[in-house]
C-alpha atoms as a PDB file:
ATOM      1  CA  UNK A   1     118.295 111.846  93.996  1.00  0.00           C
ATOM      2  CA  UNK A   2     115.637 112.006  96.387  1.00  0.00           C
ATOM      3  CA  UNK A   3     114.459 116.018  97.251  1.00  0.00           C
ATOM      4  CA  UNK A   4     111.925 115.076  99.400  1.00  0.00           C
ATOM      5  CA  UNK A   5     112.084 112.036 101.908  1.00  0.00           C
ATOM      6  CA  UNK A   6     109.456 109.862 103.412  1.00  0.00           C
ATOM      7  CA  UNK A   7     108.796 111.123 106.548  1.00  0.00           C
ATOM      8  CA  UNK A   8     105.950 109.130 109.402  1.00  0.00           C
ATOM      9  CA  UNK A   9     102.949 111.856 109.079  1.00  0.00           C
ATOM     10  CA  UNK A  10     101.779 113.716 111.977  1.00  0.00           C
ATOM     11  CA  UNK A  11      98.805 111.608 111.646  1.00  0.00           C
ATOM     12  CA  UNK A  12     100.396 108.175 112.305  1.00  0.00           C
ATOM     13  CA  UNK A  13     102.706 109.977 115.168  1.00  0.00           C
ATOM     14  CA  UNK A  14      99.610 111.423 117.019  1.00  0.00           C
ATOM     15  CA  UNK A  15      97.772 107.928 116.907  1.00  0.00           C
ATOM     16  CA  UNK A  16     100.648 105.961 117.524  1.00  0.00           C
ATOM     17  CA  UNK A  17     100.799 107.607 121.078  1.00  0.00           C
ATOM     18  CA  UNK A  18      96.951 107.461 121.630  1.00  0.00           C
ATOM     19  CA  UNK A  19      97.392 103.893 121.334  1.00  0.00           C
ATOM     20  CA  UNK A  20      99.419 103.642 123.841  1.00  0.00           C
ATOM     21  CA  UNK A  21      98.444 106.151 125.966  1.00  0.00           C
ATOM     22  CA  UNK A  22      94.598 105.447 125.204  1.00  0.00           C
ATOM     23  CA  UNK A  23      91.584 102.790 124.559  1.00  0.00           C
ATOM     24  CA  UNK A  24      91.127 103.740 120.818  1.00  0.00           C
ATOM     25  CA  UNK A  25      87.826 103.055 119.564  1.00  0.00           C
ATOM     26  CA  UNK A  26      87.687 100.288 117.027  1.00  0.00           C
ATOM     27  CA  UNK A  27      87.505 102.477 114.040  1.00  0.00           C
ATOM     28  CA  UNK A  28      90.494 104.717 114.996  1.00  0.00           C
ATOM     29  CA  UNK A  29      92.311 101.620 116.036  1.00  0.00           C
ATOM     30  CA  UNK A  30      91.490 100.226 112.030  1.00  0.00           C
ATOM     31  CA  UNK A  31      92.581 103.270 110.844  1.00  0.00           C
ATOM     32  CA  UNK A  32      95.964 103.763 113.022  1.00  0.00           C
ATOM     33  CA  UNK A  33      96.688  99.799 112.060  1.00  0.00           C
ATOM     34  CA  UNK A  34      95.981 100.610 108.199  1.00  0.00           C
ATOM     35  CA  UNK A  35      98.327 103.588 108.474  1.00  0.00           C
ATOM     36  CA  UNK A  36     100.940 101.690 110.273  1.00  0.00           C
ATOM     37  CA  UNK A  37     100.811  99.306 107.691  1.00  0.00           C
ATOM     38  CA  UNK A  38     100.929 101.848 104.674  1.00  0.00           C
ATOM     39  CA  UNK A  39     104.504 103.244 105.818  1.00  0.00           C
ATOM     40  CA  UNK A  40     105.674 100.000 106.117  1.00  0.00           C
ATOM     41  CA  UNK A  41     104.907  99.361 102.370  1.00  0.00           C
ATOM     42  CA  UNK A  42     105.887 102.930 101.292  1.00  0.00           C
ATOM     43  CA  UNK A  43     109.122 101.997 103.001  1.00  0.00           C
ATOM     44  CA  UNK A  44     109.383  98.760 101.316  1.00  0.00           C
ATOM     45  CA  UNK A  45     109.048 100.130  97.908  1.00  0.00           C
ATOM     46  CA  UNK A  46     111.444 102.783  99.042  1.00  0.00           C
ATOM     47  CA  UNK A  47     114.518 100.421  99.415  1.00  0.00           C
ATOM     48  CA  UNK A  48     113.100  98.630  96.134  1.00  0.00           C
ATOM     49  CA  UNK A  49     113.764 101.856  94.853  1.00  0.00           C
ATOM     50  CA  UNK A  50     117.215 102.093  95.825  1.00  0.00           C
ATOM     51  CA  UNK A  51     118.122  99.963  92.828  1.00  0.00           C
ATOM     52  CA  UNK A  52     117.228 101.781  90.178  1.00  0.00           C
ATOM     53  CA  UNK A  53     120.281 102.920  88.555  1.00  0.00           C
ATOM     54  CA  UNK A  54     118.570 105.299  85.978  1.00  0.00           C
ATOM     55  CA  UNK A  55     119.271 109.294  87.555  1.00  0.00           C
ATOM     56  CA  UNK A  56     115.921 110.840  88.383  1.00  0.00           C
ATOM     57  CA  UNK A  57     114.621 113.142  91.293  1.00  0.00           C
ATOM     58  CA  UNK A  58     112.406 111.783  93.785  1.00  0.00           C
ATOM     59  CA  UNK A  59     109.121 113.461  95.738  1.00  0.00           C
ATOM     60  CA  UNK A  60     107.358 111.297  98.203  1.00  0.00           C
ATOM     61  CA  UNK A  61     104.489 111.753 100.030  1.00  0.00           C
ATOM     62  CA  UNK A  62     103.056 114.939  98.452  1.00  0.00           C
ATOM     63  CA  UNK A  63      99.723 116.161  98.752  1.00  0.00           C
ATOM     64  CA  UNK A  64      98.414 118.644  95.996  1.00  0.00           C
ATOM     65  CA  UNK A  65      95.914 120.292  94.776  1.00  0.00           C
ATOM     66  CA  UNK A  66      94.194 120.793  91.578  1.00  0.00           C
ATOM     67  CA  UNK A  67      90.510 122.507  91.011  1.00  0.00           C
ATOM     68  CA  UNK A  68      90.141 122.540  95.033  1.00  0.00           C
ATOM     69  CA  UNK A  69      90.498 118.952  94.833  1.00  0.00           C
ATOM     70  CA  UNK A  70      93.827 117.602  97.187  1.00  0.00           C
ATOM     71  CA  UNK A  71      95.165 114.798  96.092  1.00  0.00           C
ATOM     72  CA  UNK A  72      98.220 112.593  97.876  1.00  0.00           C
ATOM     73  CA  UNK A  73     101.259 111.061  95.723  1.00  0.00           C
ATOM     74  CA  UNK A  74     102.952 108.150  97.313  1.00  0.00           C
ATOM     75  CA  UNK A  75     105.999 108.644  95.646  1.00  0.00           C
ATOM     76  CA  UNK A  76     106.575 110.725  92.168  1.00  0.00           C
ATOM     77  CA  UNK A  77     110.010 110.258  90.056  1.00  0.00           C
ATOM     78  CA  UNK A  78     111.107 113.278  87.548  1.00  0.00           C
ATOM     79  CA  UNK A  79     113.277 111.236  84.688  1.00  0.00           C
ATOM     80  CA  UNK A  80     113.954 112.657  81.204  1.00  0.00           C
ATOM     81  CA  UNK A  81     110.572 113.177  79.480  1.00  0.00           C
ATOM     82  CA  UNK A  82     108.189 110.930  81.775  1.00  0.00           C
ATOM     83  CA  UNK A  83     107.362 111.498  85.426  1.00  0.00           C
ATOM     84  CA  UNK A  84     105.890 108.699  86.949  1.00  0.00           C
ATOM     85  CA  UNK A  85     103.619 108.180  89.592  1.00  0.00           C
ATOM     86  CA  UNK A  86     103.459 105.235  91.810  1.00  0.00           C
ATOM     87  CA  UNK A  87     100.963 103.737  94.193  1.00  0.00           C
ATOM     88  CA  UNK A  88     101.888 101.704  96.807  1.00  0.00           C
ATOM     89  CA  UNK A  89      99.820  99.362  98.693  1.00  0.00           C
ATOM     90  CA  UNK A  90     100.545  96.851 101.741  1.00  0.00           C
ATOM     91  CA  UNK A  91      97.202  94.812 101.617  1.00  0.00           C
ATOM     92  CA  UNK A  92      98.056  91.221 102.278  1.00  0.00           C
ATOM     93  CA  UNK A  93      95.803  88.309 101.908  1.00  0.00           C
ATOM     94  CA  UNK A  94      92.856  87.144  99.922  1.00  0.00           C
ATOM     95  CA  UNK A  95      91.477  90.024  97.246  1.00  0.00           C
ATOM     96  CA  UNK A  96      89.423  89.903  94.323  1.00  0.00           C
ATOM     97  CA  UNK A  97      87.527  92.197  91.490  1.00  0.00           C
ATOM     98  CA  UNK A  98      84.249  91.656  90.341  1.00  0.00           C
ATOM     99  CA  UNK A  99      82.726  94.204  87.675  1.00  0.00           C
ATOM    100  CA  UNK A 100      85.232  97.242  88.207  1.00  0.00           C
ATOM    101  CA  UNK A 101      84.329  97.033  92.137  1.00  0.00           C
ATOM    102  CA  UNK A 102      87.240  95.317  94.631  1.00  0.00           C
ATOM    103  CA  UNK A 103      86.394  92.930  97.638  1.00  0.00           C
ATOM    104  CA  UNK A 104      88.531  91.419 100.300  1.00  0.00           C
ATOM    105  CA  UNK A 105      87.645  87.837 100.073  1.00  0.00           C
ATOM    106  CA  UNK A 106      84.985  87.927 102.915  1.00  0.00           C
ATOM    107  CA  UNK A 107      83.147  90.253 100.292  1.00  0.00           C
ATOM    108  CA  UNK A 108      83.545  93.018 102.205  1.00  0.00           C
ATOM    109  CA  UNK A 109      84.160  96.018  99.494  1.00  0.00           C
ATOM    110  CA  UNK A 110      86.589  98.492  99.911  1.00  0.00           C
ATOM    111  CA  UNK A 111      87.830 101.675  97.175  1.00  0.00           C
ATOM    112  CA  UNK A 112      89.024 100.522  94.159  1.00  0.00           C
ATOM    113  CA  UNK A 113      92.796 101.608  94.162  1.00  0.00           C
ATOM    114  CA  UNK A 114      92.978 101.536  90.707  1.00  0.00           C
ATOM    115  CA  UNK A 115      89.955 104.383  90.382  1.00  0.00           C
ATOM    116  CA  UNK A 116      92.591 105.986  92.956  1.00  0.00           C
ATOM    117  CA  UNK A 117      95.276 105.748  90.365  1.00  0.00           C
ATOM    118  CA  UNK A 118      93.508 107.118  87.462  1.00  0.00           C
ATOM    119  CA  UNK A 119      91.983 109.967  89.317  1.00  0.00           C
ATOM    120  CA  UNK A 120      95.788 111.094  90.612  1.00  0.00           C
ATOM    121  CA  UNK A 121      96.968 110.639  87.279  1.00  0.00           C
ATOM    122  CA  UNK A 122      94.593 112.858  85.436  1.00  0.00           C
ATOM    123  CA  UNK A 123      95.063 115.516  88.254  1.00  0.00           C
ATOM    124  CA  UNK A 124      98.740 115.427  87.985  1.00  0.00           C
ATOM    125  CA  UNK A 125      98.458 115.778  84.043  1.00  0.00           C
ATOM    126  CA  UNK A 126      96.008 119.019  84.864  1.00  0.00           C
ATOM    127  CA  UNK A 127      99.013 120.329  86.719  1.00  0.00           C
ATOM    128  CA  UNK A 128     101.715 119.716  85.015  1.00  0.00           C
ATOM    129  CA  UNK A 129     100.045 121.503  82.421  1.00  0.00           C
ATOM    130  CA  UNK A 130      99.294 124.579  84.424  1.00  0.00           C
ATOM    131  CA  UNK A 131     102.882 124.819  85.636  1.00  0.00           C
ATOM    132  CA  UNK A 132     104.307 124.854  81.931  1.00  0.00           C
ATOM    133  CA  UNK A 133     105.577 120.941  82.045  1.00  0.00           C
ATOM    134  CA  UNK A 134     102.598 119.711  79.379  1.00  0.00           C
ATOM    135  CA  UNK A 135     105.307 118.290  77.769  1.00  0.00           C
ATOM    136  CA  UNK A 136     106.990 115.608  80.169  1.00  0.00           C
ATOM    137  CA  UNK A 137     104.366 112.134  79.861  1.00  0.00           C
ATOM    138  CA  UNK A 138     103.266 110.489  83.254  1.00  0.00           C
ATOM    139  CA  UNK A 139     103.204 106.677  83.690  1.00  0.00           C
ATOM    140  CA  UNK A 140     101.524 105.138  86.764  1.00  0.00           C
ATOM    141  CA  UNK A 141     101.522 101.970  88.384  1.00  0.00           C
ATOM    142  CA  UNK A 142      99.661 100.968  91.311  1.00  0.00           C
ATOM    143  CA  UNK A 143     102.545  98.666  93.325  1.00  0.00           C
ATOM    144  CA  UNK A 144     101.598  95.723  95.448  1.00  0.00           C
ATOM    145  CA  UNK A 145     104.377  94.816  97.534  1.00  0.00           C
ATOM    146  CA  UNK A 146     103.144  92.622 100.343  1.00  0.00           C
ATOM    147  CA  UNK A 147     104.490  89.100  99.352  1.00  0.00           C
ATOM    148  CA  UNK A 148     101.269  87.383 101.119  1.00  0.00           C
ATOM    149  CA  UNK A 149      99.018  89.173  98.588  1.00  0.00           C
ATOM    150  CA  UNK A 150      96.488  87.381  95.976  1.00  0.00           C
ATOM    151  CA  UNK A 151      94.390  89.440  93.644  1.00  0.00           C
ATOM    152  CA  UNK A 152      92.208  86.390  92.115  1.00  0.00           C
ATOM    153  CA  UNK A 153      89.945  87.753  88.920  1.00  0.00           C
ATOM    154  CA  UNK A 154      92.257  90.396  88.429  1.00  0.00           C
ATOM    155  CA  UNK A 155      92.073  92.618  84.826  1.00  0.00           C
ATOM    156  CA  UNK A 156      94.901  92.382  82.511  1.00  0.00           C
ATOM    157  CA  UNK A 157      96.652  95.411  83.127  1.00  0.00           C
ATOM    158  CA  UNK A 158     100.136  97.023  82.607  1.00  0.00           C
ATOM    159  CA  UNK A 159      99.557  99.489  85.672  1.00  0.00           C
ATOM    160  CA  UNK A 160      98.768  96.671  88.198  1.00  0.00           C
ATOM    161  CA  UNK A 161     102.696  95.386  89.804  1.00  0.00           C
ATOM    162  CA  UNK A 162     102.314  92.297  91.861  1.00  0.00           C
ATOM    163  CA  UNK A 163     104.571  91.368  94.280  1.00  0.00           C
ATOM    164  CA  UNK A 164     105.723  88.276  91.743  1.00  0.00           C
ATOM    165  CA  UNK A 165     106.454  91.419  89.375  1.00  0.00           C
ATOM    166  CA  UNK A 166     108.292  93.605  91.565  1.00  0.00           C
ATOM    167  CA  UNK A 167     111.778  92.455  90.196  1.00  0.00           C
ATOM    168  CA  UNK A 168     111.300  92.359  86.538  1.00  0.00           C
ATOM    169  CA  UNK A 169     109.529  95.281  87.510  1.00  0.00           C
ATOM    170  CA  UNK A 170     112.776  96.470  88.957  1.00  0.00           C
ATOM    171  CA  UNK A 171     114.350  95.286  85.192  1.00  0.00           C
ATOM    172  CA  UNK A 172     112.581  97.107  83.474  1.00  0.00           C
ATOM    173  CA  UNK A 173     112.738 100.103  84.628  1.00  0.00           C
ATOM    174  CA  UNK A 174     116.620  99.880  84.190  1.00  0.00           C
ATOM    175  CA  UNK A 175     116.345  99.281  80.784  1.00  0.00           C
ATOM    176  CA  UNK A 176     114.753 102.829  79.785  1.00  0.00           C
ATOM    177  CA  UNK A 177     117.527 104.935  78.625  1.00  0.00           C
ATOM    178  CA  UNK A 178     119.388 106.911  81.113  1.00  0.00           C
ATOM    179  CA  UNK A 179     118.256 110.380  82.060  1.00  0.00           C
ATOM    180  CA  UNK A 180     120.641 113.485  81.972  1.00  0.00           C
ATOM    181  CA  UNK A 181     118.805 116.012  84.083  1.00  0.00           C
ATOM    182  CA  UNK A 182     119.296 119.508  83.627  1.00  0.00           C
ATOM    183  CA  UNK A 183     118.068 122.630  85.370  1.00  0.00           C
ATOM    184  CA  UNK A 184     114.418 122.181  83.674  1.00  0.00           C
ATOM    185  CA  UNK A 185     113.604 119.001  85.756  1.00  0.00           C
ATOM    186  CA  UNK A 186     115.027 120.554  89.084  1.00  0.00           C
ATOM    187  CA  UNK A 187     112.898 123.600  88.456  1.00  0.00           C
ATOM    188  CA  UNK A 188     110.212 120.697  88.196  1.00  0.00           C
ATOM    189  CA  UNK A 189     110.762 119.694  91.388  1.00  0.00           C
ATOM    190  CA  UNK A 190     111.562 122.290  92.731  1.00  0.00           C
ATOM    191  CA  UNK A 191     107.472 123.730  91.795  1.00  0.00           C
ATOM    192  CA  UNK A 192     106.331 120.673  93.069  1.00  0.00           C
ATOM    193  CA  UNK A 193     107.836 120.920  96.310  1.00  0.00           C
ATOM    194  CA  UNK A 194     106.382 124.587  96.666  1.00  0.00           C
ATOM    195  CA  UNK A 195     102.889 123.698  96.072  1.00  0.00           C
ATOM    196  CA  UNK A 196     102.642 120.873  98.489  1.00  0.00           C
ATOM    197  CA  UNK A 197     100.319 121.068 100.899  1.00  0.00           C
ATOM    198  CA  UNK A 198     100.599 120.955 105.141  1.00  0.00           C
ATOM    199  CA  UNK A 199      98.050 118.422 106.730  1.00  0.00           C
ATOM    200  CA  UNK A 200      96.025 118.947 109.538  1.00  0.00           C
ATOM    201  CA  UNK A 201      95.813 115.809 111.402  1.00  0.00           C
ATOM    202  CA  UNK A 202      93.868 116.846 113.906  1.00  0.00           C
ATOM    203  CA  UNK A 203      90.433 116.838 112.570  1.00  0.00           C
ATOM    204  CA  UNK A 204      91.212 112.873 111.922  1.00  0.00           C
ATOM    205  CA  UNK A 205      91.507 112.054 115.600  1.00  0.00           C
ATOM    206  CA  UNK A 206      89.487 110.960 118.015  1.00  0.00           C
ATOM    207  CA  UNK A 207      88.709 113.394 121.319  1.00  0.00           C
ATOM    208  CA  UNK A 208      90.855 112.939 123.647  1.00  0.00           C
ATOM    209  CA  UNK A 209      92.243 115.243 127.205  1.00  0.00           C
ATOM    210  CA  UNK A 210      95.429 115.873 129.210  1.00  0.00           C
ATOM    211  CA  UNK A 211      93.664 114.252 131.871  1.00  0.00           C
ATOM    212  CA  UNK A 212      92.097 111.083 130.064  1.00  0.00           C
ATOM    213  CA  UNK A 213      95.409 110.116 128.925  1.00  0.00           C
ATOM    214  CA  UNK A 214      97.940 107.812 130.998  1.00  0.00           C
ATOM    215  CA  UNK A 215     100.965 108.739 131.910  1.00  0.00           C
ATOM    216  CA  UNK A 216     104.313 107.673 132.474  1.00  0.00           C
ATOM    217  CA  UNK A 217     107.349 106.679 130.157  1.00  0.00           C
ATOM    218  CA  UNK A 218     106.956 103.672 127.554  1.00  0.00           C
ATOM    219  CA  UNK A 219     109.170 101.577 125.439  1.00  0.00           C
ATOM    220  CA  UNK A 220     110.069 103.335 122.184  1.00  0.00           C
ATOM    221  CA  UNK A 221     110.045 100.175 120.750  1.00  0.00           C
ATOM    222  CA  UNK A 222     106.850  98.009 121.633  1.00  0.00           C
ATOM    223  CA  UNK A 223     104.823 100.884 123.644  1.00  0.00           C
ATOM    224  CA  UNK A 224     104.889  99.135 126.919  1.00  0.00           C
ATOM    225  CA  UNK A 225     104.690 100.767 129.831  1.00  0.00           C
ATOM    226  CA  UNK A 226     106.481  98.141 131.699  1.00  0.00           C
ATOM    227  CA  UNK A 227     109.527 100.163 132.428  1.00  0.00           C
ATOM    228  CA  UNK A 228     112.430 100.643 135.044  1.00  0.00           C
ATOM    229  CA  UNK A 229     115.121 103.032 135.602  1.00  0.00           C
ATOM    230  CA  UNK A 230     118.447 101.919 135.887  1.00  0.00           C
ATOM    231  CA  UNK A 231     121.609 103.487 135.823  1.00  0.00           C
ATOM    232  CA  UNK A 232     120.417 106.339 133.413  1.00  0.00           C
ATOM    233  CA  UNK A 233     118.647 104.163 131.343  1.00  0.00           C
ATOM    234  CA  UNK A 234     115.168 103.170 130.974  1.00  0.00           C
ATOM    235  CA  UNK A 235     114.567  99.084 130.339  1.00  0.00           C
ATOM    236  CA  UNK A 236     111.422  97.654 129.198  1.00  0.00           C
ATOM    237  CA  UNK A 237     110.947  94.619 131.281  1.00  0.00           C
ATOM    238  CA  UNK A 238     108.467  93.088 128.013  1.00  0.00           C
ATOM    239  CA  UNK A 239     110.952  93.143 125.233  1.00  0.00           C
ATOM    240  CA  UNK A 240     114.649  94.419 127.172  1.00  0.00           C
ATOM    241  CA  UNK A 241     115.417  97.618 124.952  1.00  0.00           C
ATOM    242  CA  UNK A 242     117.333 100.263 126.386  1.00  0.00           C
ATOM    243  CA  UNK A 243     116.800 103.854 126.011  1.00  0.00           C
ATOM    244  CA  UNK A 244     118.624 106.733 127.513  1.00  0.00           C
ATOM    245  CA  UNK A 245     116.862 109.140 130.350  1.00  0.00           C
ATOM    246  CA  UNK A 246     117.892 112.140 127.807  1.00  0.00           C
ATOM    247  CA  UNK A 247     116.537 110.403 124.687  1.00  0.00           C
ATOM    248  CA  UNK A 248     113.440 109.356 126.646  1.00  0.00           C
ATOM    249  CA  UNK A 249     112.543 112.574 127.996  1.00  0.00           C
ATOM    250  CA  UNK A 250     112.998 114.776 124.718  1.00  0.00           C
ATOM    251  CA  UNK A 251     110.439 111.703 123.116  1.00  0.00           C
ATOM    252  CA  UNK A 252     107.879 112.902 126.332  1.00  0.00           C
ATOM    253  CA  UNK A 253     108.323 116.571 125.268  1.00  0.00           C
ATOM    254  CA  UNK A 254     107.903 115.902 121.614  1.00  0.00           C
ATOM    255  CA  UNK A 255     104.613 114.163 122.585  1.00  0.00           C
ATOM    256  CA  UNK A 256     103.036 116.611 124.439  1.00  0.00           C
ATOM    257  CA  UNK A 257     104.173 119.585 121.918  1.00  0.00           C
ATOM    258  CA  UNK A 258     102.440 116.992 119.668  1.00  0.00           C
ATOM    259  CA  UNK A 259      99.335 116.178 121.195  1.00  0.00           C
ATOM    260  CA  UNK A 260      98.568 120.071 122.836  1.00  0.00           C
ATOM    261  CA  UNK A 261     100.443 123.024 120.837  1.00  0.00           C
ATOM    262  CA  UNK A 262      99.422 125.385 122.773  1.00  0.00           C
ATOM    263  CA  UNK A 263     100.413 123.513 126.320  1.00  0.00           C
ATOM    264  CA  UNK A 264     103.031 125.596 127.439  1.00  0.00           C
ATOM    265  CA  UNK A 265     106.091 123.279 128.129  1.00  0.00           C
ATOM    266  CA  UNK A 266     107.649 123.706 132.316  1.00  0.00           C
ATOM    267  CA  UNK A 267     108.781 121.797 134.734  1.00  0.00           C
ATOM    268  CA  UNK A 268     105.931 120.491 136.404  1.00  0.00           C
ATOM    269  CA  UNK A 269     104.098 119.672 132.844  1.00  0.00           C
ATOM    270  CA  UNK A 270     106.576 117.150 132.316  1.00  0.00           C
ATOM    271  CA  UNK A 271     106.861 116.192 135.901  1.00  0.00           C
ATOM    272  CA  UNK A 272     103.271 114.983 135.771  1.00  0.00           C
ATOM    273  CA  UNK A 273     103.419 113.593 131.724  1.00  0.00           C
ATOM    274  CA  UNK A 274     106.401 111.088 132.982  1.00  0.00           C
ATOM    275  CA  UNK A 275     104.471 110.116 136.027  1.00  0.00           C
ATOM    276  CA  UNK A 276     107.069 111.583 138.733  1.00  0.00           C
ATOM    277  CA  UNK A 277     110.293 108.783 137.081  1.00  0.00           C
ATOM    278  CA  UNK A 278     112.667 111.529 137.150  1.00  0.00           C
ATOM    279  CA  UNK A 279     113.303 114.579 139.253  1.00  0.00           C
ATOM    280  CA  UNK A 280     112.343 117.992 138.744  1.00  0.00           C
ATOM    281  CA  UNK A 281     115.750 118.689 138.383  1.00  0.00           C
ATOM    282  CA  UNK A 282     116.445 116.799 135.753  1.00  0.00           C
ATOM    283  CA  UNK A 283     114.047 117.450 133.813  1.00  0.00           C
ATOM    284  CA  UNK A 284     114.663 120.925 134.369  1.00  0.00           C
ATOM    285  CA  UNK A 285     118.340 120.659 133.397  1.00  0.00           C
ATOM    286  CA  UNK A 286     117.302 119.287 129.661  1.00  0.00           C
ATOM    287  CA  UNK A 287     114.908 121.716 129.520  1.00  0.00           C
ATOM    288  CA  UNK A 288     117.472 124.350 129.396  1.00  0.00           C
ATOM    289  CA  UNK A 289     120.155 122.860 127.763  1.00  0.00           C
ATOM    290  CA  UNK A 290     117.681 121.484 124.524  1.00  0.00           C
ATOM    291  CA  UNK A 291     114.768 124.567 125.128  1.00  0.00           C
ATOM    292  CA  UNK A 292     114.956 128.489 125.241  1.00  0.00           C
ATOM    293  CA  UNK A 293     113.256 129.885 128.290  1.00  0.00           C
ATOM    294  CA  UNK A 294     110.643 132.377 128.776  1.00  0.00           C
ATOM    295  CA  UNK A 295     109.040 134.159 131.530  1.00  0.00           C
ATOM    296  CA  UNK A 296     111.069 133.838 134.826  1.00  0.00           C
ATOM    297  CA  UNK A 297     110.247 131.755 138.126  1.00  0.00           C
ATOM    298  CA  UNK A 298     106.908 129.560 138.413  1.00  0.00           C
ATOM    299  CA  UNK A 299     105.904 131.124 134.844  1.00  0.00           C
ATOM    300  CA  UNK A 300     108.664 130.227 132.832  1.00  0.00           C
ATOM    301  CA  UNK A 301     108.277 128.045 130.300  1.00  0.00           C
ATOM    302  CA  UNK A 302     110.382 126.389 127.169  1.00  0.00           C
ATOM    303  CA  UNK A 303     110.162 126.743 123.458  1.00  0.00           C
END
């Protein structure tokens, strides 16, 4: 049973609408792409996942903390007396490990996700044992699912899943004896869930403005601002998808609420944000129906 669900970060929703709205620099462009490409794996391993037939309770994405140190947990699974830890990367391509250090194959080196591993393992031992749960074991693995992936010189170790592994993987797992979960291991989950942390994604991103960034409706689907209205709809001439004026416009609000909290939301706000498509009537017609007003006449706003 899953008590906490993947969810895209704040992170990953801010920067995917500076990308599209924006000229990202070519370090926050690396690190939107690398966080693009980490939910896609998280959400690969999630539908792995969904064959496991053994009962347990599942936490993903957590981020703790343990001696002022936080720590994030791709995805954590409460069974009988183990809880196990997994983490899941996307990389695809051409890897390798030389003396405890890990290279993509142009020899560029990049963190070693295995001292990743071990460090989130001993932190979630150190708090499992200050909650009262010293005795439940952890096992972690450190899950490669991208089928294009090649780890050459790679260690002999248990932890490591390649993506040739993932189904006896997958087997093995099965085999362990079933779990019968009682009120201890909710009460386990349910202290894990309270000492999660929030994220601030802001102090990740790169400066940006109301004014610097362009506006105008774009495709929910490939971000292109290549977009007509017809009959209620919006249609992105690039790739044809269809998405409803009301859909569309809640998006628009959820993006600036987003990208400026403290932008109060009106009329002309969004007037400007979608670039003039739609009337000030309309949009002030969703406004009411989806927002509570404040403030009357040309101060009132929407929460």
């Amino acid at each position: 049973m899953i008590i906490k669900h993947r969810q895209v970060s704040d992170e990953l929703k801010l920067l995917r609408i500076l990308n599209a709205r924006m000229e990202l620099a070519e370090t926050d462009k690396q690190n939107y792409l690398n966080l693009e490409k980490g939910f896609e794996g998280e959400i690969k391993f999630d539908v792995l996942m969904e064959n496991l037939q053994q009962e347990r309770l599942i936490l993903n994405d957590l981020l703790l903390e343990k001696n002022t140190t936080k720590f994030q947990l791709d995805s954590l699974h409460i069974a009988q007396e183990t809880v196990y830890h997994f983490e899941v990367k996307n990389f695809e391509g051409d890897y390798y490990m030389e003396k405890d250090r890990f290279y993509t194959y142009s020899g560029k080196e990049i963190l070693n996700p295995l001292h990743q591993l071990r460090r989130s393992e001993t932190l979630i031992h150190q708090l499992l044992q200050q909650l009262g749960y010293s005795s439940f074991q952890v096992e972690s693995y450190l899950i490669f699912v991208n089928p294009t992936f090649t780890l050459y010189q790679a260690p002999k170790n248990p932890s490591i899943i390649f993506p040739t592994q993932l189904q006896r993987f997958l087997l093995k797992m099965n085999r362990v004896p079933s779990s019968n979960l009682n009120y201890r291991h909710t009460r386990l989950g349910e202290e894990l869930l309270a000492v999660h942390r929030g994220d601030d994604p802001y102090k990740r991103l790169p400066a940006y403005s109301y004014e610097g960034l362009r506006k105008g409706f774009y495709c929910d689907l490939c971000y292109s601002f290549k977009i007509a209205l017809k009959e209620r709809k919006l249609v992105c001439m690039d790739c044809g998808c269809k998405e409803d004026i009301t859909h569309a416009l809640l998006r628009s609000i959820q993006e600036v609420k987003l990208l400026f909290p403290n932008l109060p939301i009106c009329t002309n706000t969004m007037h400007d944000w979608c670039n003039m498509t739609i009337s000030k009537k309309t949009i002030l017609k969703h406004l009411k129906h989806y927002y509570v007003p404040k403030g009357y006449g040309k101060w009132m706003y929407f929460e």
